[in-house]
C-alpha atoms as a PDB file:
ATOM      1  CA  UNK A   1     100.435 106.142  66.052  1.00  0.00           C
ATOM      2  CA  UNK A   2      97.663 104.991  68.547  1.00  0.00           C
ATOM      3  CA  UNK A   3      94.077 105.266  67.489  1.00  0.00           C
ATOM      4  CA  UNK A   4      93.039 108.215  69.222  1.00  0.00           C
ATOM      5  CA  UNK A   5      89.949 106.904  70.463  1.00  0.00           C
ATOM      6  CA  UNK A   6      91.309 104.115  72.202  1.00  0.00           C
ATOM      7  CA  UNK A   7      93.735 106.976  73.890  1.00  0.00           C
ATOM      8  CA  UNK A   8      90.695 108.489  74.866  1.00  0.00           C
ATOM      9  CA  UNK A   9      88.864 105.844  76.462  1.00  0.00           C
ATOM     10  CA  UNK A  10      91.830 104.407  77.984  1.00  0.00           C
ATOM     11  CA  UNK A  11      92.064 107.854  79.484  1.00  0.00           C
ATOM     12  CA  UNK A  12      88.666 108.307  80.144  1.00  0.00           C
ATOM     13  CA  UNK A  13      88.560 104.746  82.461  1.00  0.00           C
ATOM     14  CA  UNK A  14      90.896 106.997  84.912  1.00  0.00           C
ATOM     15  CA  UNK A  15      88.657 108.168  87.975  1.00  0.00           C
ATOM     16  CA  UNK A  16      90.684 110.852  89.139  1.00  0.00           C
ATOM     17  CA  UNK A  17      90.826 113.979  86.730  1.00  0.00           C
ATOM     18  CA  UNK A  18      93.825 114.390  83.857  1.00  0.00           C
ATOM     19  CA  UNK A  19      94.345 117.934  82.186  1.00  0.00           C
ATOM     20  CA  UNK A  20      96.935 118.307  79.838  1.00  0.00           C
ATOM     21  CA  UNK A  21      98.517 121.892  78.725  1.00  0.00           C
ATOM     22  CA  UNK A  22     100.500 122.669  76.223  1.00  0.00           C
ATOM     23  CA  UNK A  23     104.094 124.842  76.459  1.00  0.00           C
ATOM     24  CA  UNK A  24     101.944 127.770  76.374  1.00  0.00           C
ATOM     25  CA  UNK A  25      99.416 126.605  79.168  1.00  0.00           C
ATOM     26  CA  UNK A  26      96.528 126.274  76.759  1.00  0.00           C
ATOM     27  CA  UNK A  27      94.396 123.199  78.316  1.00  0.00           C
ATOM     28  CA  UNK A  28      94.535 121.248  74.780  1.00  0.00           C
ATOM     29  CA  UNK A  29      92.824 117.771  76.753  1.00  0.00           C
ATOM     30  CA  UNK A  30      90.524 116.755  79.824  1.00  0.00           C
ATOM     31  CA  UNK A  31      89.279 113.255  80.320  1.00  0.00           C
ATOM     32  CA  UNK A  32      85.794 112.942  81.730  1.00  0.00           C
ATOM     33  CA  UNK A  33      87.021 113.263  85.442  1.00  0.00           C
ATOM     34  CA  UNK A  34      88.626 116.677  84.604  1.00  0.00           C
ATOM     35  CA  UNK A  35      85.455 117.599  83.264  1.00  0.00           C
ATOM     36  CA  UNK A  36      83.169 116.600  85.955  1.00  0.00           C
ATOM     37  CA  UNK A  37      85.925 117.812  88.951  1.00  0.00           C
ATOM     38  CA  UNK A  38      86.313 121.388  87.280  1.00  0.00           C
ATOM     39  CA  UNK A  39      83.156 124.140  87.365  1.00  0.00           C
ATOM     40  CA  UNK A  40      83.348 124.927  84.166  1.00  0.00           C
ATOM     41  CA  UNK A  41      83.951 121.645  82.572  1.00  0.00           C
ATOM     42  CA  UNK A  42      84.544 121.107  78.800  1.00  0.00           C
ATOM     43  CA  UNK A  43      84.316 125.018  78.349  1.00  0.00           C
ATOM     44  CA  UNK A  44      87.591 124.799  79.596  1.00  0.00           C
ATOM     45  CA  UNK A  45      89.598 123.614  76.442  1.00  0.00           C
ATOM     46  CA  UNK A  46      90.805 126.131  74.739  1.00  0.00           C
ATOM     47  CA  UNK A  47      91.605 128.272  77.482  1.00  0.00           C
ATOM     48  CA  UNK A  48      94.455 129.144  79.499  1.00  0.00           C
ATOM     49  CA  UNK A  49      95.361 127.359  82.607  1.00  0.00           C
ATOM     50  CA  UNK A  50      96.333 130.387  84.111  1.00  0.00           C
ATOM     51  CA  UNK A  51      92.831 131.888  83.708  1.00  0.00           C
ATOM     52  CA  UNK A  52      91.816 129.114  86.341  1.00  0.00           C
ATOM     53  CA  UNK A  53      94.548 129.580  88.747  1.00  0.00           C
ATOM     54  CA  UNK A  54      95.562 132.559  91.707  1.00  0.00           C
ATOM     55  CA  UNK A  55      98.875 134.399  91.416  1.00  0.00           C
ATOM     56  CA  UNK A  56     100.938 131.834  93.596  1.00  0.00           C
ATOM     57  CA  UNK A  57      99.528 128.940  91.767  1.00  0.00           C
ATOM     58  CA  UNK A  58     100.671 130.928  88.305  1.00  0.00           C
ATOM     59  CA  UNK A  59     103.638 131.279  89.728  1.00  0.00           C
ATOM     60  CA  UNK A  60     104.310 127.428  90.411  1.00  0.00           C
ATOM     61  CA  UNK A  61     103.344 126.732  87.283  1.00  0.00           C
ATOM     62  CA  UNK A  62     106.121 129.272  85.585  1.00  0.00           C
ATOM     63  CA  UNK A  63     108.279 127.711  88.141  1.00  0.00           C
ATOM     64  CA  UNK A  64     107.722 124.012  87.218  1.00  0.00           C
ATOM     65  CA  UNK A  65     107.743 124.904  83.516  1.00  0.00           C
ATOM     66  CA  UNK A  66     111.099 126.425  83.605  1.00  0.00           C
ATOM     67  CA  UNK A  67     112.334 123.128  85.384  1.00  0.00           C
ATOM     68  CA  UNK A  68     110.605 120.808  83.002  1.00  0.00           C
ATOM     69  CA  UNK A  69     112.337 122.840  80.031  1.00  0.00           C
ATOM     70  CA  UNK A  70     115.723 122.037  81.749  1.00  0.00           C
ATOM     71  CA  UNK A  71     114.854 118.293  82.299  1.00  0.00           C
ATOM     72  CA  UNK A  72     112.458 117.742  85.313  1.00  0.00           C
ATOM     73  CA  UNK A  73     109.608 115.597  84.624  1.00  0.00           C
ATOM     74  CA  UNK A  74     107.404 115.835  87.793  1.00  0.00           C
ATOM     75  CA  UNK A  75     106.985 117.973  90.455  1.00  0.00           C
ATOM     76  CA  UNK A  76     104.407 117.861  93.811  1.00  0.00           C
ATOM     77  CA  UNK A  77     102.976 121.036  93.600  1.00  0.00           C
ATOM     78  CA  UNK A  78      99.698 120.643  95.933  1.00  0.00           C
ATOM     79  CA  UNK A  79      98.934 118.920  98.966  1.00  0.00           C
ATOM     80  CA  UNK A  80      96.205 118.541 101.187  1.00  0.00           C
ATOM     81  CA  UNK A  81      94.096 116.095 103.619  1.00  0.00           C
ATOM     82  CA  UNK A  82      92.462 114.636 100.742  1.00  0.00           C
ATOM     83  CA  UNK A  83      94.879 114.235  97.650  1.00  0.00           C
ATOM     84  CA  UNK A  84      98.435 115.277  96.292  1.00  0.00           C
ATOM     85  CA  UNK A  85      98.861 117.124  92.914  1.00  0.00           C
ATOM     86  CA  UNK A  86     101.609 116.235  90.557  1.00  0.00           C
ATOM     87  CA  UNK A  87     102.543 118.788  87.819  1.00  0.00           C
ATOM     88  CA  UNK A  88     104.042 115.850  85.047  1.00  0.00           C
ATOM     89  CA  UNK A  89     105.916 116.589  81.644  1.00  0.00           C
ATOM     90  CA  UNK A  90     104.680 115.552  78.803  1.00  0.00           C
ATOM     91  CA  UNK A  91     107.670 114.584  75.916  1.00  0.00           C
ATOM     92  CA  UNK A  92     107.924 113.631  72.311  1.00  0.00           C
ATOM     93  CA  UNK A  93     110.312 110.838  71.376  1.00  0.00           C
ATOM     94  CA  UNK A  94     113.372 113.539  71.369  1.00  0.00           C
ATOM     95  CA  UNK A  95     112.853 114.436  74.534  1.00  0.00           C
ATOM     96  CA  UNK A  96     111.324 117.822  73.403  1.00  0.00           C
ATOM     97  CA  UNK A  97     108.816 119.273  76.003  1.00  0.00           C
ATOM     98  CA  UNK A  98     105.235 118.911  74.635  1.00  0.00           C
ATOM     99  CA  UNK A  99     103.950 120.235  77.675  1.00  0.00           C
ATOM    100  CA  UNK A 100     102.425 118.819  80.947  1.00  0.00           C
ATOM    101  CA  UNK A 101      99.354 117.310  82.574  1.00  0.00           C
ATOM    102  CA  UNK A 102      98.120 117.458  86.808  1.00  0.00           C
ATOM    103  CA  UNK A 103      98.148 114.614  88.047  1.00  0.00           C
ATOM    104  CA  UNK A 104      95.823 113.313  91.479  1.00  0.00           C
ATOM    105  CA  UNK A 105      96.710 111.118  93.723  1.00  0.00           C
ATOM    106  CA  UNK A 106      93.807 110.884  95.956  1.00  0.00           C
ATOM    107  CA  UNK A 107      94.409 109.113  99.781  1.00  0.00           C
ATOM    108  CA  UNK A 108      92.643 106.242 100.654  1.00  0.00           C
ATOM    109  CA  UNK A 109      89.438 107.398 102.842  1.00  0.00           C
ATOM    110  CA  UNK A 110      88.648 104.897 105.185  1.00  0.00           C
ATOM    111  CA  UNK A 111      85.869 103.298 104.769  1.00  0.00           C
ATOM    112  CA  UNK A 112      82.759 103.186 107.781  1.00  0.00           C
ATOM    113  CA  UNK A 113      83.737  99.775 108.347  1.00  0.00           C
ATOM    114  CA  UNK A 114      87.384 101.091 109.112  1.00  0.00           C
ATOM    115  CA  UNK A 115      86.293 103.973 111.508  1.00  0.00           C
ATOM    116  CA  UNK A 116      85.941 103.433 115.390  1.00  0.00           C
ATOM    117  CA  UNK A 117      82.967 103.994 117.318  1.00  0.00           C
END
């Protein structure tokens, strides 16, 4: 078993944010990005993901759940100018569903450099 600190600072060195929910949607880990990107930070373990989300997001979530259960291991389920969200399963070594974590993938800004006058 890895030495759960080292799991957490590996995890914290990510800049974008990493929230992991369980098969119940109970946010169970945040690194440090997760808790500096969300308002209510590290008072967010413990709670429900679908506390923090609208109707259609809950929704998607159900929706990507279901499909994870049945094999599917990541989904896009946001997208916008600035960064796509990932909904990725999270397995134990048989395959059983653990449950998931978002995952960012921010787009390259250009830098001032890059920009024309």
């Amino acid at each position: 078993m890895p030495d759960p600190a080292l799991m957490a600072a590996l995890l914290d060195s990510l800049k974008e944010p990493l929230l992991f929910a369980d098969t119940q949607h109970m946010i169970r880990y945040m690194n440090k990005a997760a808790i500096a990107h969300f308002d209510d930070g590290a008072a967010l373990l413990g709670r429900s993901l679908m506390d923090c989300h609208n109707e259609d997001s809950q929704r998607t979530i159900v929706e990507v759940m279901a499909a994870m259960q049945t094999g599917e291991d990541e989904r896009l389920i946001h997208e916008d100018d600035k960064q796509r969200i990932y909904m990725r399963a999270v397995r134990d070594p048989g395959g059983q569903l653990l449950g998931y974590y978002e995952r960012y993938e921010p787009f390259a800004q250009p830098s001032s450099s890059d920009r024309r006058a």
